[in-house]
Each structure stands twice: as structure tokens, then as C-alpha cells.
Protein backbone atom coordinates (compact mmCIF):
# COMPACT_ATOMS: atom_id res chain seq x y z
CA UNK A 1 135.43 148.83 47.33
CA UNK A 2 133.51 148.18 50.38
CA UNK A 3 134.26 150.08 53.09
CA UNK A 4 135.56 147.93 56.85
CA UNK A 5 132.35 147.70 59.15
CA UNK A 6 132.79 149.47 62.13
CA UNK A 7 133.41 147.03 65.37
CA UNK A 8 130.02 146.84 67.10
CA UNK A 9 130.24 147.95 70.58
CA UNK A 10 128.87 146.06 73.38
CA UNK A 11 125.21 145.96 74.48
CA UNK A 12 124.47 148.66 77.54
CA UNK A 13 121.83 145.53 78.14
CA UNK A 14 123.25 142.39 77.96
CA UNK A 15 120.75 139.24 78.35
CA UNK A 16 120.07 137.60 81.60
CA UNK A 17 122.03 134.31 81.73
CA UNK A 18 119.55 131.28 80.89
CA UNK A 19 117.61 129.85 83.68
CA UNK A 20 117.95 126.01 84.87
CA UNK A 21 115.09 123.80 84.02
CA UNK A 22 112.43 123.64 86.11
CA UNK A 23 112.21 120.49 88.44
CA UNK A 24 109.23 118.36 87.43
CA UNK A 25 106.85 118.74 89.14
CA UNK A 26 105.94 115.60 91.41
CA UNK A 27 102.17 114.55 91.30
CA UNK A 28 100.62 113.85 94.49
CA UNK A 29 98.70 110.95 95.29
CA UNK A 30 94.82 110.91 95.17
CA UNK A 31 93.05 108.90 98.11
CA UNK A 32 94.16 105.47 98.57
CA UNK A 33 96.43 105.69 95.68
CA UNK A 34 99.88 104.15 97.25
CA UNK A 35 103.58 104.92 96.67
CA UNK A 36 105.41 103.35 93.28
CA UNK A 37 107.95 101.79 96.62
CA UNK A 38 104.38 100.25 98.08
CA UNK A 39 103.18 99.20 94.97
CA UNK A 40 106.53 96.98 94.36
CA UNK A 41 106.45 94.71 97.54
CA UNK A 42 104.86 92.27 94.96
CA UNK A 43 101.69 90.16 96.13
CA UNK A 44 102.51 88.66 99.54
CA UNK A 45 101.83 92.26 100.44
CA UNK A 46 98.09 91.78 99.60
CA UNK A 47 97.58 88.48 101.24
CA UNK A 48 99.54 89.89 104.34
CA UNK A 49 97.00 92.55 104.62
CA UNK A 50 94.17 89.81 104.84
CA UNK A 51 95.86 87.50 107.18
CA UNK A 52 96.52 90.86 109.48
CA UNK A 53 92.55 91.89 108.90
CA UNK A 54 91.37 88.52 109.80
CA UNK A 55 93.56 88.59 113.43
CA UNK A 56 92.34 92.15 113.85
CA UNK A 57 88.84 91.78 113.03
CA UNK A 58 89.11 88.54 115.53
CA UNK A 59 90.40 90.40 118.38
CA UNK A 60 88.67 93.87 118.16
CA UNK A 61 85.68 93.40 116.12
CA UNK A 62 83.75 95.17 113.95
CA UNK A 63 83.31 97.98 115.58
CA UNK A 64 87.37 98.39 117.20
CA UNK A 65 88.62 97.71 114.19
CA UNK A 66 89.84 100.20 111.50
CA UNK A 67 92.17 100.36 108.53
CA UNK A 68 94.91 102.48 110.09
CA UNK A 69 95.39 99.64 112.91
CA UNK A 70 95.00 96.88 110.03
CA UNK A 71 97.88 98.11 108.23
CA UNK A 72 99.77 98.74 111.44
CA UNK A 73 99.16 95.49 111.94
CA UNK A 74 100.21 94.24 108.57
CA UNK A 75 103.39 97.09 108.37
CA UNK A 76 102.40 98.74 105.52
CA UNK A 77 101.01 102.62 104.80
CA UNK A 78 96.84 103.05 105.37
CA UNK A 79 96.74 103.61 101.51
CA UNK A 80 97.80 100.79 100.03
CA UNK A 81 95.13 98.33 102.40
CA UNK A 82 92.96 101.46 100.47
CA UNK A 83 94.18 100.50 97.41
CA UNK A 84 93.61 97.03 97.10
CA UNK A 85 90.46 96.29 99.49
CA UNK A 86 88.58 100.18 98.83
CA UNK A 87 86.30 100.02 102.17
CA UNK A 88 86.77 98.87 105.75
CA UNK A 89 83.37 96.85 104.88
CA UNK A 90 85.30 95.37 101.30
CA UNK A 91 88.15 94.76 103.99
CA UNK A 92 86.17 92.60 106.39
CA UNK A 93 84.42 90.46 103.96
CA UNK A 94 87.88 90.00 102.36
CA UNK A 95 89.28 88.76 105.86
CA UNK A 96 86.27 86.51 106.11
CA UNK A 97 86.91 84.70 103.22
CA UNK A 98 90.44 83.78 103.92
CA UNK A 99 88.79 81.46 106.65
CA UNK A 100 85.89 80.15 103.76
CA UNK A 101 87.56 80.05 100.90
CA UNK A 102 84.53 79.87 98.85
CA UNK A 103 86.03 79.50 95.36
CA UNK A 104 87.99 76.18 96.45
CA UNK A 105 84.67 74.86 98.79
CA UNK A 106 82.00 74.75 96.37
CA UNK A 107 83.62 72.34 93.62
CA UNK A 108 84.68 69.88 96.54
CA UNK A 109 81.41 70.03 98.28
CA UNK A 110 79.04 69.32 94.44
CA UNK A 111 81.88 67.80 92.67
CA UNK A 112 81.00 64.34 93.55
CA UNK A 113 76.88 65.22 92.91
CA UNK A 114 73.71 64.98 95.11
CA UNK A 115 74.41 62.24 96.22
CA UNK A 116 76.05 62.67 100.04
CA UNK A 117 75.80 66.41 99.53
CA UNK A 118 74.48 66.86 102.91
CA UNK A 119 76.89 65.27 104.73
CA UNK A 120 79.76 67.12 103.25
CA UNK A 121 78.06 70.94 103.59
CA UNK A 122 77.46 69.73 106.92
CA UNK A 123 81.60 68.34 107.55
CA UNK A 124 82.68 71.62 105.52
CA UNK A 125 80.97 74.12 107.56
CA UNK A 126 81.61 72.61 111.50
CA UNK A 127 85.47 72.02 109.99
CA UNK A 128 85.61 75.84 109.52
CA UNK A 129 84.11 76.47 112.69
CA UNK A 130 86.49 73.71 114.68
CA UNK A 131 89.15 75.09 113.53
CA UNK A 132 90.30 78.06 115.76
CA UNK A 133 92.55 80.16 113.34
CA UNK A 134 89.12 80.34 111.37
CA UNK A 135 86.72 79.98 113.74
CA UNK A 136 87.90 83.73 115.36
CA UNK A 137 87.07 86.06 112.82
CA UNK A 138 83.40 83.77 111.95
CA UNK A 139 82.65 84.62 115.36
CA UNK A 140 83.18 88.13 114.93
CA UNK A 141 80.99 88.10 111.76
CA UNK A 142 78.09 86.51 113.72
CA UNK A 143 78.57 89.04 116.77
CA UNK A 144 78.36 91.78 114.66
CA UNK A 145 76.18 90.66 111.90
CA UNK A 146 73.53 91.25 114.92
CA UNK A 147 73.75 94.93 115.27
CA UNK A 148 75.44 95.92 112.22
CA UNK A 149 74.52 95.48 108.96
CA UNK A 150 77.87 96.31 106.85
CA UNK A 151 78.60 92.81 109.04
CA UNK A 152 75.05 91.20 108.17
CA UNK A 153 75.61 91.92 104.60
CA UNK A 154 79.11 90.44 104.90
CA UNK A 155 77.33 87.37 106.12
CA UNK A 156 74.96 87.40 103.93
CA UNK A 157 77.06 87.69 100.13
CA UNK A 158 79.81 85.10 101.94
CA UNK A 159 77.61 81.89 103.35
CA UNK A 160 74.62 82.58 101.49
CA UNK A 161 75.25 83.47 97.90
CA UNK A 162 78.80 82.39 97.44
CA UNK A 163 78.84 78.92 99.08
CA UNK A 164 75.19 77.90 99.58
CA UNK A 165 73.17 79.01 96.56
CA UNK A 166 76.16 77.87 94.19
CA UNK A 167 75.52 74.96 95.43
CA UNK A 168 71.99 74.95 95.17
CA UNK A 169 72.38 76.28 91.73
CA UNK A 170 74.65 73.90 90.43
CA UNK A 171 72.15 71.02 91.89
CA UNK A 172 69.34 72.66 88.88
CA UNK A 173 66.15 71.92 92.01
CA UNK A 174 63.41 74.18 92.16
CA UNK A 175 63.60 77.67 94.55
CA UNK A 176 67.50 77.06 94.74
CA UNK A 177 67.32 80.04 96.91
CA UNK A 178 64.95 79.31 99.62
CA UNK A 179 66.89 76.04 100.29
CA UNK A 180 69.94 77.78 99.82
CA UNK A 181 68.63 80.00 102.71
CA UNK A 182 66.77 77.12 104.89
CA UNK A 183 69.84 75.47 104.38
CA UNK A 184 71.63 78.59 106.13
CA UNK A 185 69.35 79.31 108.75
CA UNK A 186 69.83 75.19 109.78
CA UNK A 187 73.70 76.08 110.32
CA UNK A 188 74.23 79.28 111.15
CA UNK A 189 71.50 78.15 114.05
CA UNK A 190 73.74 75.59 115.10
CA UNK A 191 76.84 77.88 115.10
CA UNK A 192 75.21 80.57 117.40
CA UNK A 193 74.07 77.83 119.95
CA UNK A 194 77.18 75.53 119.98
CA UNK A 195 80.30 78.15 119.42
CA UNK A 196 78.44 81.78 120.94
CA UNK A 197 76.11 80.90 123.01
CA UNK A 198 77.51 77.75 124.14
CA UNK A 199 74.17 75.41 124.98
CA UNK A 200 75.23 72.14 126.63
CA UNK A 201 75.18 69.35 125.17
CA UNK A 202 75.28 71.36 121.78
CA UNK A 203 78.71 72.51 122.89
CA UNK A 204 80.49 69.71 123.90
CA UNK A 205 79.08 67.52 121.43
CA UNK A 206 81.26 65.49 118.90
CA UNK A 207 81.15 66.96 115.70
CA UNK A 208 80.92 64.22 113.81
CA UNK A 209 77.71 63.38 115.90
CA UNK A 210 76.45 66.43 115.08
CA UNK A 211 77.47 65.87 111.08
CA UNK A 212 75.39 62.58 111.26
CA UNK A 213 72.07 64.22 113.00
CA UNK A 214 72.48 67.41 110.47
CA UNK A 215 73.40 65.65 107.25
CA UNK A 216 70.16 64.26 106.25
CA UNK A 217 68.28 67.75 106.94
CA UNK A 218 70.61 69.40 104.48
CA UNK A 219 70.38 66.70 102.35
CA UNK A 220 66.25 66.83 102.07
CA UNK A 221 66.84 71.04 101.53
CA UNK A 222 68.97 70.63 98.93
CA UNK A 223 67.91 67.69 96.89
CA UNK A 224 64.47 66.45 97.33
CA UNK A 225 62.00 67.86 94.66
């Protein structure tokens, strides 16, 4: 027969109760990389950041302006105008176009061909300028464009290359980048004299007088051989 086992006395060591889990661990955020809360204030939140860089850029300038009083502006954390614009520069040409709106601007103004083209470049551009909601921050592109050149380059990749050489391009005539650019220097002359420096009778001139004198300039830059 097999003999009872003896009870089995308790351990002079008895193991340490279990521990909890560990909390995970919560992963911080790199540069410009904004909360999951930012992230979920949907896409008004971009366009809000725009409209607020375009006031801010209007009223301080280049130089006044910076991110942290853009997204004070707009009510929303530094990182996340970080986040979806990168640079202050990305941020100003970004403001800029809200008053351009290249992508909408260039089928209107070659959309009906050559013919007329000057005349509508010419309407297009002073309409910007009359306007004053758009006409503030353009100022503060051509004011700083002079001594800066995060601004000139602004100017440049915004007038230049995404309204006027589109259009050049899209007319298929030779050195569609020199007119593009004599096409330029023609308006962006007329801008600094009539809205900066403001040269009577330049200044106080009707704009649609001024349409019918520039039209036909444009016109020759654009579409003559």
C-alpha cells in the first residue's frame, strides 16, 4: 500500500504578489506633429489658419509676423499651423494665394483662347488689387519682396510661374517665359506706382481706363509671334 504523503508545510518564502501592468507608455510628439484632439477639428481648421495668416501677414508683415502669433490669431496650438503649412515662408505663400487663387484664375483667364487674353490678365490682376480684403496681404508681398527674398521668391513661384507662364504655356508661343516675365514686370510696375507708391494720376485713375491702355500690351506679350 502506499503510504499518506506528508502535508507540505508552508514556504518560509512565499512569492511577491504580482505586479499591475505597466501604463503604456505615451509617445511624445516630434516637431510640428499636433495632438490626435487638433488633428480632429476637421478642415475648416486649415483654411482658418490661412485666412488668419493672410490678416496677419497684412498687418505686421513679413518681418512682424511669426507662426506663434498666426495661430494665436487663428486659436489653434503653433504645431498644427507646423503641421499643415511646414515653414513660416510655406505659410506666407499659402496666405498669398488665398487672395490669387491661381488654380481657379488660369482656366478663366485662357479658357476662352488668345483671343481678348490681354484684356482679361489685365481685369484679373487690378480686380485682385481693387479689392481691399486681397489687396492687404499683395501689398505686403511687394514691400517685402524688396528686401527679403523668402518674400521675392514668394512673388516670384505665385504671379510668375503659377498664373503667368501657365498661361503663356497653355498659349504654345515661342519663349513662353520671357513674356510670361515681360508680362509681369508690365503689372507688377503698375501695382508699385498706383497702390505703393501712389503716383497721381496712376492712383486715382479708373481701372477700367487703365484695363483699356494695358490690355493691348499684354496682349502683343503674350500672343504675337
Amino acid at each position: 500500500m502506499t503510504e499518506p504523503s506528508e502535508p507540505t508545510e508552508p514556504s518560509a518564502h512565499p512569492e511577491p504578489p504580482a505586479e499591475p501592468p505597466a501604463a503604456p507608455v505615451k509617445r511624445r510628439r516630434g516637431p510640428g506633429r499636433p495632438r490626435q484632439d487638433e488633428t480632429e477639428d476637421g478642415p475648416g481648421t486649415q483654411e482658418r489658419i490661412r485666412l488668419a495668416a493672410r490678416e496677419v501677414f497684412a498687418e505686421r508683415g513679413y518681418d512682424k509676423t511669426s507662426v506663434r502669433g498666426v495661430a494665436k490669431v487663428a486659436g489653434v496650438d503653433p504645431a498644427l499651423v507646423h503641421h499643415y503649412f511646414g515653414s513660416k515662408d510655406d505659410l506666407f505663400a499659402a496666405a498669398i494665394e488665398v487672395s490669387m487663387e491661381p488654380a481657379l484664375v488660369v482656366p478663366a483667364i485662357v479658357g476662352d483662347g488668345p483671343e481678348g487674353i490681354g484684356e482679361r490678365l489685365a481685369r484679373y490682376f487690378l480686380g485682385i488689387w481693387e479689392n481691399p480684403a486681397s489687396r492687404a496681404p499683395l501689398l505686403a508681398v511687394i514691400r517685402s519682396a524688396l528686401t527679403h527674398e523668402a518674400a521675392a521668391k514668394v512673388l516670384r513661384g505665385l504671379i510668375l510661374r503659377r498664373v503667368l507662364e501657365r498661361v503663356a504655356a497653355d498659349l504654345d508661343v515661342p519663349d513662353p517665359t520671357l513674356r510670361a516675365e515681360l508680362a509681369a514686370s508690365h503689372m507688377i510696375g503698375i501695382a508699385l506706382l498706383r497702390y505703393v507708391v501712389r503716383v497721381e494720376p496712376l492712383a486715382s485713375a479708373d481701372p477700367e481706363t487703365i484695363v483699356a491702355l494695358v490690355a493691348p500690351t499684354l496682349q502683343r506679350y503674350l500672343t504675337e509671334e
